[in-house]
Protein backbone atom coordinates (compact mmCIF):
# COMPACT_ATOMS: atom_id res chain seq x y z
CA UNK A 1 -11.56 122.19 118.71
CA UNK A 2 -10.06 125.38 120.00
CA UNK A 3 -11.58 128.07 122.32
CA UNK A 4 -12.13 130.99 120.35
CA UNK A 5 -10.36 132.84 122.81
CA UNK A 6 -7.41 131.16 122.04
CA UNK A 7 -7.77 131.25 118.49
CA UNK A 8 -7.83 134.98 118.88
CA UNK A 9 -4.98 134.94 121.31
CA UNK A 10 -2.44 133.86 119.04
CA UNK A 11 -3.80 135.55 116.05
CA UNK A 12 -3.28 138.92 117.56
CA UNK A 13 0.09 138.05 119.34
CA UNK A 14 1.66 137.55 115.96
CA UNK A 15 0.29 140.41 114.39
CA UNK A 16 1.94 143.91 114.98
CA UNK A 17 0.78 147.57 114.01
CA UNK A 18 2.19 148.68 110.96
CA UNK A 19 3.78 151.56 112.08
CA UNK A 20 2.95 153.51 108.90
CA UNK A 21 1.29 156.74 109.45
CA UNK A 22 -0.32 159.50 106.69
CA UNK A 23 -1.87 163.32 107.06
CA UNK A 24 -5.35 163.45 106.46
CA UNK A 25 -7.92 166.27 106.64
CA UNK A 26 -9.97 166.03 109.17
CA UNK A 27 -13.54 165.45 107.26
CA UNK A 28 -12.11 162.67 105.38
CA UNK A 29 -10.52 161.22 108.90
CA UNK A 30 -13.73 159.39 109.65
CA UNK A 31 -13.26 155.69 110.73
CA UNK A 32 -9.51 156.00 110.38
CA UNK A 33 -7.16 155.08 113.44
CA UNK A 34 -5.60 158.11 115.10
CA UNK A 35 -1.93 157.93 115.18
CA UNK A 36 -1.00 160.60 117.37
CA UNK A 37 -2.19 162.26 120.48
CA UNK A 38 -4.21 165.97 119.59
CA UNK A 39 -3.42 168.25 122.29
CA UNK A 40 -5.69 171.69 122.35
CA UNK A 41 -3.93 174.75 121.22
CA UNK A 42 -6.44 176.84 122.81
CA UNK A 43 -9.19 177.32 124.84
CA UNK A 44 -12.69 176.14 123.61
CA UNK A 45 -14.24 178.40 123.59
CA UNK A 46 -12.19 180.79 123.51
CA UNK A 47 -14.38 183.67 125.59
CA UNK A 48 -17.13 183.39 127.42
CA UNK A 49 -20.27 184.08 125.05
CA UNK A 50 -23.94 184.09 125.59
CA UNK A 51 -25.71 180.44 124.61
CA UNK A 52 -29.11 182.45 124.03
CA UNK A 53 -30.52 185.19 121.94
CA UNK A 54 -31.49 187.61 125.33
CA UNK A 55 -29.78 190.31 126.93
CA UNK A 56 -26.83 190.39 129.47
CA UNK A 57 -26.51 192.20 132.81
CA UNK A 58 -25.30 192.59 135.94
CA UNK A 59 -27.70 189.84 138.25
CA UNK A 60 -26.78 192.52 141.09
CA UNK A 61 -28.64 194.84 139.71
CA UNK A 62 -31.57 193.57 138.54
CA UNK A 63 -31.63 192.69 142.07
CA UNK A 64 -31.36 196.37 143.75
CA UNK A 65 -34.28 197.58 141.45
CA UNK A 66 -36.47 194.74 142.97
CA UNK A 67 -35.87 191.71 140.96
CA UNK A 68 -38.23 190.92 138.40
CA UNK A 69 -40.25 193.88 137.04
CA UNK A 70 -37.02 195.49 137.41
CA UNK A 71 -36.10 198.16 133.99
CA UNK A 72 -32.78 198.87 132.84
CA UNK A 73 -31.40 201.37 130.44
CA UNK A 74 -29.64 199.24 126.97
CA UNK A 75 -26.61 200.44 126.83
CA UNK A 76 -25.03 198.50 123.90
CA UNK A 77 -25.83 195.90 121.17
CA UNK A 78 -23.35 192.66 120.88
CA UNK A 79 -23.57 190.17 117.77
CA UNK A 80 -21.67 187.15 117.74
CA UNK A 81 -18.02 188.34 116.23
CA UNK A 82 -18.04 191.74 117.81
CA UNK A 83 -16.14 193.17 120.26
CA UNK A 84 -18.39 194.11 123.07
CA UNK A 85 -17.41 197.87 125.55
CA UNK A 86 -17.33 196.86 128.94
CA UNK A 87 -21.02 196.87 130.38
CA UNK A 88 -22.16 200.28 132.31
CA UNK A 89 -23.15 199.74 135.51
CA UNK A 90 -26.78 199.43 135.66
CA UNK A 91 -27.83 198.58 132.48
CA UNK A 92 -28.11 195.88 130.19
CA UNK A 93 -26.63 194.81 126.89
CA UNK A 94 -28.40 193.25 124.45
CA UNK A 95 -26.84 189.96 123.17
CA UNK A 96 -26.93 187.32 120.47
CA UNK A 97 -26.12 183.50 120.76
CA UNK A 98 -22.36 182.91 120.46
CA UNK A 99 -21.57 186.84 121.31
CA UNK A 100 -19.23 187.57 123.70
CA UNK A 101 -20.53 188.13 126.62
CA UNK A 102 -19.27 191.80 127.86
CA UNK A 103 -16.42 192.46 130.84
CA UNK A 104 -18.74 193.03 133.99
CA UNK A 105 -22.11 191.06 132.88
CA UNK A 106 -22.43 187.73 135.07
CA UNK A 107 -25.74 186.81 133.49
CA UNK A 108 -28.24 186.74 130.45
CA UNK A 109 -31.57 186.26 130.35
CA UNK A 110 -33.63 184.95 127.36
CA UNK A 111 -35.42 186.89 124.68
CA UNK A 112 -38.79 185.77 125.57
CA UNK A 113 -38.22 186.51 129.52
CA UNK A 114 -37.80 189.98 128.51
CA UNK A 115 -39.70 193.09 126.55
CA UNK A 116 -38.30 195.33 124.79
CA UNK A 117 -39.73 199.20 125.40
CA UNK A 118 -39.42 202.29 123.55
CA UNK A 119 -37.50 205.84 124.50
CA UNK A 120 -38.66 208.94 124.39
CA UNK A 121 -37.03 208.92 120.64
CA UNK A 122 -39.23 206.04 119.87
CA UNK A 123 -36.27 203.46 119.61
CA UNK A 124 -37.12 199.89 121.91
CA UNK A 125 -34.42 197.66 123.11
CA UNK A 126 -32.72 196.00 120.60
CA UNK A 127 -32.52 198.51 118.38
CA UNK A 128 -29.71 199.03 115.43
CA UNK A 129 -28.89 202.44 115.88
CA UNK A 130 -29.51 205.45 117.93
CA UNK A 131 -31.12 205.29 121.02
CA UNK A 132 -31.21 201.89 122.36
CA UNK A 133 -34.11 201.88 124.92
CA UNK A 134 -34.83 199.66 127.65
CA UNK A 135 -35.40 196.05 129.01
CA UNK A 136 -38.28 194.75 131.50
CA UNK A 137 -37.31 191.88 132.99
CA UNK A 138 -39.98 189.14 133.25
CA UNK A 139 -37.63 186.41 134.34
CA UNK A 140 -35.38 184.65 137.36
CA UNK A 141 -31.90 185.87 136.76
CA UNK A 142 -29.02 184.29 138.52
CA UNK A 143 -25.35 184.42 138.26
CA UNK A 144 -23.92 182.77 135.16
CA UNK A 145 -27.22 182.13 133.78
CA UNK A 146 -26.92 181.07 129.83
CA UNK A 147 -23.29 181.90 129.79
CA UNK A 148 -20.87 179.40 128.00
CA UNK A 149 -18.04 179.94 129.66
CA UNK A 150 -14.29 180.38 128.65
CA UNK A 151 -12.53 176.56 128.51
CA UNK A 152 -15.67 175.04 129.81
CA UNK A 153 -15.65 172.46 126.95
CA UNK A 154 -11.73 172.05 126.28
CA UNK A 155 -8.19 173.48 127.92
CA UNK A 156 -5.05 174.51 126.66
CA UNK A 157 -2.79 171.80 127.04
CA UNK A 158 -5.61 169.44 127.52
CA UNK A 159 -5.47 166.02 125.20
CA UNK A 160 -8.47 165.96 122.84
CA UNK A 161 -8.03 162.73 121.19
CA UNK A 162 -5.86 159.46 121.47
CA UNK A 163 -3.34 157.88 119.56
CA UNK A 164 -5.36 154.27 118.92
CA UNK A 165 -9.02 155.44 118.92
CA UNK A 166 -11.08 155.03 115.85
CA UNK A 167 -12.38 158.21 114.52
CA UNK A 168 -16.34 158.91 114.44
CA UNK A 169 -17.89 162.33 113.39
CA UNK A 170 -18.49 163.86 116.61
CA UNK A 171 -14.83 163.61 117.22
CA UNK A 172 -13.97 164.71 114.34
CA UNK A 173 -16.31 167.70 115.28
CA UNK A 174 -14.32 167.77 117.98
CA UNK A 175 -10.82 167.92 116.67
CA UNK A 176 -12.17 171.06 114.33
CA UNK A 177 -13.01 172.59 117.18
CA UNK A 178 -9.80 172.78 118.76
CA UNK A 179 -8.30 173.93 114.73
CA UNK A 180 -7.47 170.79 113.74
CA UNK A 181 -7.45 170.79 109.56
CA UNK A 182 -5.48 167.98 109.48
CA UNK A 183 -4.98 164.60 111.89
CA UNK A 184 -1.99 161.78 112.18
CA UNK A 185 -3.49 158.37 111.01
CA UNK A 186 -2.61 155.16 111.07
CA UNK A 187 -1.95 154.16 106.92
CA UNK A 188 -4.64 151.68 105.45
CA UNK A 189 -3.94 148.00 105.70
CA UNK A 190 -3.13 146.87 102.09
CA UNK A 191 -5.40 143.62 101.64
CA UNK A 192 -5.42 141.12 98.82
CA UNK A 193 -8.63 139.19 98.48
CA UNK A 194 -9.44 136.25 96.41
CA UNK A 195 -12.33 133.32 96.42
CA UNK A 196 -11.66 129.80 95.57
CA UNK A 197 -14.28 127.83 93.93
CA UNK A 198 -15.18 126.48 90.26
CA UNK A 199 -18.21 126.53 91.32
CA UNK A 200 -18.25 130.09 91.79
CA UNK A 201 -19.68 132.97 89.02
CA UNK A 202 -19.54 136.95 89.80
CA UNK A 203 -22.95 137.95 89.76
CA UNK A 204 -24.32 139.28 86.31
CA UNK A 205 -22.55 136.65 84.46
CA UNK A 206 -25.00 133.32 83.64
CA UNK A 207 -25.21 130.58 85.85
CA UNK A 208 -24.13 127.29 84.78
CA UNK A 209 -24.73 123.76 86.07
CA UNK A 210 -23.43 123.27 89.61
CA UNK A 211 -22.70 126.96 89.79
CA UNK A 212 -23.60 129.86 92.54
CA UNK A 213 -22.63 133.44 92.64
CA UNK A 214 -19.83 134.51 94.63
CA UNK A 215 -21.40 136.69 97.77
CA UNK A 216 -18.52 136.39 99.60
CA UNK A 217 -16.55 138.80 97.55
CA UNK A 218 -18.91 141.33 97.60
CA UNK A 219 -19.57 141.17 101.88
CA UNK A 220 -15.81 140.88 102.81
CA UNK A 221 -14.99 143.89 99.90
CA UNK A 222 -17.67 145.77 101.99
CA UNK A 223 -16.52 144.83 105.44
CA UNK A 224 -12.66 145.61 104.33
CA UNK A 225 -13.84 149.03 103.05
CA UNK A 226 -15.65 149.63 106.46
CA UNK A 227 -12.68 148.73 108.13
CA UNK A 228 -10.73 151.41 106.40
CA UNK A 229 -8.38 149.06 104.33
CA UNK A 230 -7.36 149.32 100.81
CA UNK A 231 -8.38 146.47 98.78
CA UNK A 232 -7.04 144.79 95.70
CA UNK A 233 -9.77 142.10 94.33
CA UNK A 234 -7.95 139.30 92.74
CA UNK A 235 -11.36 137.36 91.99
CA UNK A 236 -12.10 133.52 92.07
CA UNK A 237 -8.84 131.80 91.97
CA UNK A 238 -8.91 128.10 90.54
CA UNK A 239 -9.04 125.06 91.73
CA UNK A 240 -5.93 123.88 91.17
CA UNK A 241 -2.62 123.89 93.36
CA UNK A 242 -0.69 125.93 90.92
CA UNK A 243 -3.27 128.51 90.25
CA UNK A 244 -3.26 129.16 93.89
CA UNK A 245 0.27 128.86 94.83
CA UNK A 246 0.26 131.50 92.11
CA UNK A 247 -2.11 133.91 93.32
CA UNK A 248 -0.27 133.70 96.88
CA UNK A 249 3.01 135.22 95.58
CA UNK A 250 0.89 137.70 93.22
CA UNK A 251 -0.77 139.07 96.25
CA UNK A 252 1.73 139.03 98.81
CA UNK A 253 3.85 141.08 96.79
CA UNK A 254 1.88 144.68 98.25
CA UNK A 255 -0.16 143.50 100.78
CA UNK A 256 -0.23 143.46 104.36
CA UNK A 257 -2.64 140.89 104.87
CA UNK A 258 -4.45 138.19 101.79
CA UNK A 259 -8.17 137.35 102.82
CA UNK A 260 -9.49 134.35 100.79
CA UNK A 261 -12.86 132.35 101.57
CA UNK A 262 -13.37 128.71 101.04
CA UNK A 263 -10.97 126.07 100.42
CA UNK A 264 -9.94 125.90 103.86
CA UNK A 265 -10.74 122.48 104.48
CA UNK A 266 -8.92 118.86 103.75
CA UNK A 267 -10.92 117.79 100.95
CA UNK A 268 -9.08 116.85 97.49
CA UNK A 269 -10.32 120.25 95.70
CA UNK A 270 -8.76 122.17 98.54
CA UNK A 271 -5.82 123.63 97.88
CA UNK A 272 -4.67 126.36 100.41
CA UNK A 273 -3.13 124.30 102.80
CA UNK A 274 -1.02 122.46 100.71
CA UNK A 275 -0.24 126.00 98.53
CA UNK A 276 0.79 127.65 101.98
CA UNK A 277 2.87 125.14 102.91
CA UNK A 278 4.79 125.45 99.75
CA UNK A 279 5.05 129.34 99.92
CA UNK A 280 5.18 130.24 103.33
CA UNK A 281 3.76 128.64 106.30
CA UNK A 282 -0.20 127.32 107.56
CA UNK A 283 -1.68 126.84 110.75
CA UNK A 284 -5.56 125.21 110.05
CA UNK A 285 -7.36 125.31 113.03
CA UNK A 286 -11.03 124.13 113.76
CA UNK A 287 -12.61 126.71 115.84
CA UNK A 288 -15.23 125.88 118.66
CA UNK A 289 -17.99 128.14 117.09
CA UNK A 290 -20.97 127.89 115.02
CA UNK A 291 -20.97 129.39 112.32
CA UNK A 292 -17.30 129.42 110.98
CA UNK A 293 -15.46 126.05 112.72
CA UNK A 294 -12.57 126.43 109.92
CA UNK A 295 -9.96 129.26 109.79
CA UNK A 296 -6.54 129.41 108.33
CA UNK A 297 -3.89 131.46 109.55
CA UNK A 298 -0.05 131.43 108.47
CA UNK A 299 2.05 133.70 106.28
CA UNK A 300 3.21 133.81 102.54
CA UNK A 301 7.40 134.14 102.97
CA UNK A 302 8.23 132.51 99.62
CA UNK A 303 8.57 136.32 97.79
CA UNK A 304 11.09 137.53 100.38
CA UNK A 305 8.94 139.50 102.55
CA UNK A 306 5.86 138.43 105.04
CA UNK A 307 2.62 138.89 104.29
CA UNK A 308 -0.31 137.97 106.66
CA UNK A 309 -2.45 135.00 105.60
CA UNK A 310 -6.16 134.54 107.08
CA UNK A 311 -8.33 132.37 105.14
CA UNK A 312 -12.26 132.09 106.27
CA UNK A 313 -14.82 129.15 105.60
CA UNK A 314 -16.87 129.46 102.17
CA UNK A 315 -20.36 128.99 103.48
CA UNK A 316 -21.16 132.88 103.06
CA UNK A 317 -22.64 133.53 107.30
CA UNK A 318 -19.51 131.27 108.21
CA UNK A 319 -17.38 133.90 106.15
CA UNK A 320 -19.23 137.10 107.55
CA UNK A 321 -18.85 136.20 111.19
CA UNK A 322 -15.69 134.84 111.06
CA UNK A 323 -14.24 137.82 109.69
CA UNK A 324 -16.64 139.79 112.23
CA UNK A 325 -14.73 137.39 115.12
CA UNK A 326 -11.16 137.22 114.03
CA UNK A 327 -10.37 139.60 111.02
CA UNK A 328 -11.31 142.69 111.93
CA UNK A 329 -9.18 142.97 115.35
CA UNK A 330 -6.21 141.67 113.40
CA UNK A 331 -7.03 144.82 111.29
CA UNK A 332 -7.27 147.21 114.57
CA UNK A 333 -4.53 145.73 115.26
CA UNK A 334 -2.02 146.80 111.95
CA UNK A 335 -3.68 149.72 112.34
CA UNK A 336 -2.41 149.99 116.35
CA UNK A 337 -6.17 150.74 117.66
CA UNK A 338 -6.74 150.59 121.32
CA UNK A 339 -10.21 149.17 121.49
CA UNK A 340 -10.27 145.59 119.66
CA UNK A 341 -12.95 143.91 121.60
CA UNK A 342 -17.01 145.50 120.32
CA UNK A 343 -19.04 146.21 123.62
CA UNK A 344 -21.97 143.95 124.10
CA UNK A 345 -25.59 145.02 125.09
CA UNK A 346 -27.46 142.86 128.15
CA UNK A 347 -30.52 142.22 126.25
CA UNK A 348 -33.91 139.83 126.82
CA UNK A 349 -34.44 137.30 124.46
CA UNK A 350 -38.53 137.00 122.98
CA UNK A 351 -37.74 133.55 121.29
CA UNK A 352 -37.20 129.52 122.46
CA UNK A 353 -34.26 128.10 121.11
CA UNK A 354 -33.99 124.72 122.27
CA UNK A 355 -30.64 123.51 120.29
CA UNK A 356 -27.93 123.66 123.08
CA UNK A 357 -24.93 122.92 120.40
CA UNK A 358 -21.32 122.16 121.90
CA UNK A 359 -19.78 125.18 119.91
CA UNK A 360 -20.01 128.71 121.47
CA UNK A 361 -22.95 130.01 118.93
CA UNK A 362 -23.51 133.59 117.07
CA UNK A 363 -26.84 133.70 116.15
CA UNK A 364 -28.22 136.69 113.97
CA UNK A 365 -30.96 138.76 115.74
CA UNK A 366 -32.91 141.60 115.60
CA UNK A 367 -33.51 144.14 117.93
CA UNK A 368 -37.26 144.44 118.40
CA UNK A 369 -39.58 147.47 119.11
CA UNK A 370 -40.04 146.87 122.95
CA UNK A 371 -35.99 146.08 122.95
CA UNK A 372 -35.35 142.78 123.43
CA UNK A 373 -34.55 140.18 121.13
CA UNK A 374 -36.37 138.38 117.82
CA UNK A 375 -34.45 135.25 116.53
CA UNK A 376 -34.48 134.38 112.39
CA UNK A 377 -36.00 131.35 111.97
CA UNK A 378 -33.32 129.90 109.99
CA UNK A 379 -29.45 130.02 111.41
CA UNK A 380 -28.05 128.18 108.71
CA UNK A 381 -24.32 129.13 107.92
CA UNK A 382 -25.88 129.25 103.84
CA UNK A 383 -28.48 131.79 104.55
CA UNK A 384 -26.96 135.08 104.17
CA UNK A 385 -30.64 136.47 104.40
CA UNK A 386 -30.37 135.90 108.42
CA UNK A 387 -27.63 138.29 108.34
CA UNK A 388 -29.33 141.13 106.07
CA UNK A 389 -32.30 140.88 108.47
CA UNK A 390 -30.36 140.50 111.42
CA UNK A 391 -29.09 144.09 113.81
CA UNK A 392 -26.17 142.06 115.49
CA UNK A 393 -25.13 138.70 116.99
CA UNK A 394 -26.52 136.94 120.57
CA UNK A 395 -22.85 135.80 121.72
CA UNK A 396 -24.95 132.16 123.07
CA UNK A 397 -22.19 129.71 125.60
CA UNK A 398 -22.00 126.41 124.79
CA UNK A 399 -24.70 123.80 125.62
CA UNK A 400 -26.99 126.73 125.81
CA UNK A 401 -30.76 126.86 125.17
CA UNK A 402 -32.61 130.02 125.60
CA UNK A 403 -36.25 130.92 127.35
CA UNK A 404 -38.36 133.87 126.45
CA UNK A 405 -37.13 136.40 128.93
CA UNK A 406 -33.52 134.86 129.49
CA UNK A 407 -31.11 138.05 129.44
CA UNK A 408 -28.61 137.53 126.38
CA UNK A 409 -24.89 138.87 125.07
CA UNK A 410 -25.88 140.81 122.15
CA UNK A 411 -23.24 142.39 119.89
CA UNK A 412 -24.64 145.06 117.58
CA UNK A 413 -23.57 145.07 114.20
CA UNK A 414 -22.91 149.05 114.56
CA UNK A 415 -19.71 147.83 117.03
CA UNK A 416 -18.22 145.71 114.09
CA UNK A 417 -18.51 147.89 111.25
């Protein structure tokens, strides 16, 4: 059997970005691939402003009247969006969160370190009009105290995002606030997907004799969606070698990739490998893992073009984690992202396992409340209920067993998809 590694090697050497690329606004950007590098037009921000609701000042000053207790003349009132005078010596401006922050102040102290008193006129600090009173200061003031300022988060010139990186909300927060309204992305992998399987019924439809509903369609749809591709369903394909040489040239004819599970074995009702042969080319490899030790990997050529081939094992946790393992970085990969491999967590398992298999394992786990790890009691690659419990997948060696305590490679299911 072959090393996933190795399995993965040569699945991503033969597959190439796409090199297609599309204009998107920048809310709908979210878990596309960037395309091209954003560079900041400007500096973010763009002047220094206050981060607090206070007043601003000179901390000199406060200082020469004795430091706290210290009273100072308002002089000026500056919202956020105005354009503040520059600040009279000896006095103090009061300020509003995002304002900018006026030429001469170094420093702003907070609302509730300060009170307000009244003029002779009866006006207090903060007032709208008029007379603007004074400010007590009840606080420690030094320089630069609560002021954002300018550049401090981003640079003109500076790169804000990279070409390759998948895009998550904060930086798409992040590209809006250097003015991005629109972002380069990579185009969305075209996939055909099919089942094969007479045994298999679309859920809502009655079940016959010998029949089961088709799962997998519904949890690779949902895993191609999260992966940003567009999908054409081409349902349960028959058994037979016709039907599926057939819906190989139907799908390869606008799609990157075809994704079909089950019938990727050598039994008499399996068809794919002797279908690929006939319309482009197979490779059927037996993977050392557990679930999933059957993949299929070639390329439909008979149409005149080449289209991508993977073809995942029909036992429905076999399907998920094998397109978990090997699908989704050939994905990344047509979609040229930088980051293929999910991050694993060091975690501590709170379970006995005792079945060292010879395949490299994936069990499905959840995380618990004191943070280690809780094991479902039943791995089987048929029970798609270990997956809908599960938060991710312990990453278990081969000949493993596991000891309450033993420190485990956990991959979260929030780094696949």
């Amino acid at each position: 059997m072959m090393p996933m590694e190795e399995a993965l090697e040569r699945l991503l050497s033969q597959v190439t970005a796409l090199g297609r690329t599309e204009s998107v606004t920048t809310p709908l950007a979210r878990g596309r691939v960037l395309a091209q590098d954003l560079v900041s037009p400007l500096d973010v921000p763009p002047y220094d402003n206050s981060a607090m609701d206070g007043y601003a000042m000179r901390a000199a000053d406060v200082a020469a009247l004795g430091g706290e207790g210290a009273v100072l003349p308002v002089s000026q009132r500056v919202p956020a969006g105005s354009v503040p005078q520059p600040l009279q010596p000896g006095t103090a401006a009061r300020i509003f969160t995002g304002a900018t922050v006026p030429d001469g102040a170094d420093s702003v102290l907070m609302q509730e370190q300060c009170e307000a008193i009244a003029d002779s006129a009866g006006a207090i600090g903060g007032g709208a009009t008029g007379g603007l009173g004074q400010v007590r200061i009840n606080g420690p003031l030094t320089v630069g105290l609560h002021i954002r300022r300018r550049g401090e988060d981003l640079r003109v010139g500076q790169p804000v995002l990279s070409a390759g990186m998948r895009l998550n909300a904060a930086s798409l927060g992040l590209a809006a606030t250097a003015g991005a309204a629109a972002l380069t992305v990579a185009s969305r992998p075209r996939v055909a997907l099919f089942s094969t399987g007479d045994e298999l019924v679309l859920p809502g439809q009655p079940l016959g004799p010998g029949q089961i509903y088709n799962s997998n369609r519904t949890t690779l749809h949902a895993l191609l969606l999260a992966m940003g591709c567009e999908v054409r369903d081409l349902g349960i394909v028959p058994d037979t070698l016709e039907a599926t040489r057939a819906a190989l040239r139907q799908a390869s004819k606008d799609a990157d990739l075809i994704l079909s599970s089950g019938g990727v074995s050598v039994g008499e009702e399996d068809h794919l490998k002797p279908a690929l042969e006939h319309e482009g080319r197979l490779d059927l490899w037996q993977i050392a893992i557990k679930p999933g030790k059957p993949l299929a990997f070639g390329e439909v050529t008979s149409t005149g073009g080449r289209t991508w081939f993977i073809g995942l094992p029909g036992n429905p946790v076999s399907s998920f984690v094998t397109f978990l393992l090997f699908v989704r970085p050939v994905l990344l990969r047509m979609q040229g992202a930088t980051q293929l491999t999910p991050r694993a967590l060091p975690l501590q398992a709170e379970f006995t396992w005792t079945k060292a298999d010879k395949r490299r394992e994936f069990l499905r786990a959840k995380l618990s409340d004191a943070g280690g790890l809780q094991l479902f009691g039943n791995q089987s690659s048929g029970v798609m209920s270990s997956a809908a419990w599960a938060d991710g997948l312990i990453d278990l060696p081969p000949g493993s067993t596991v000891a309450p305590g033993q420190v485990l490679r956990f991959i979260p299911f929030n780094e696949l998809f």
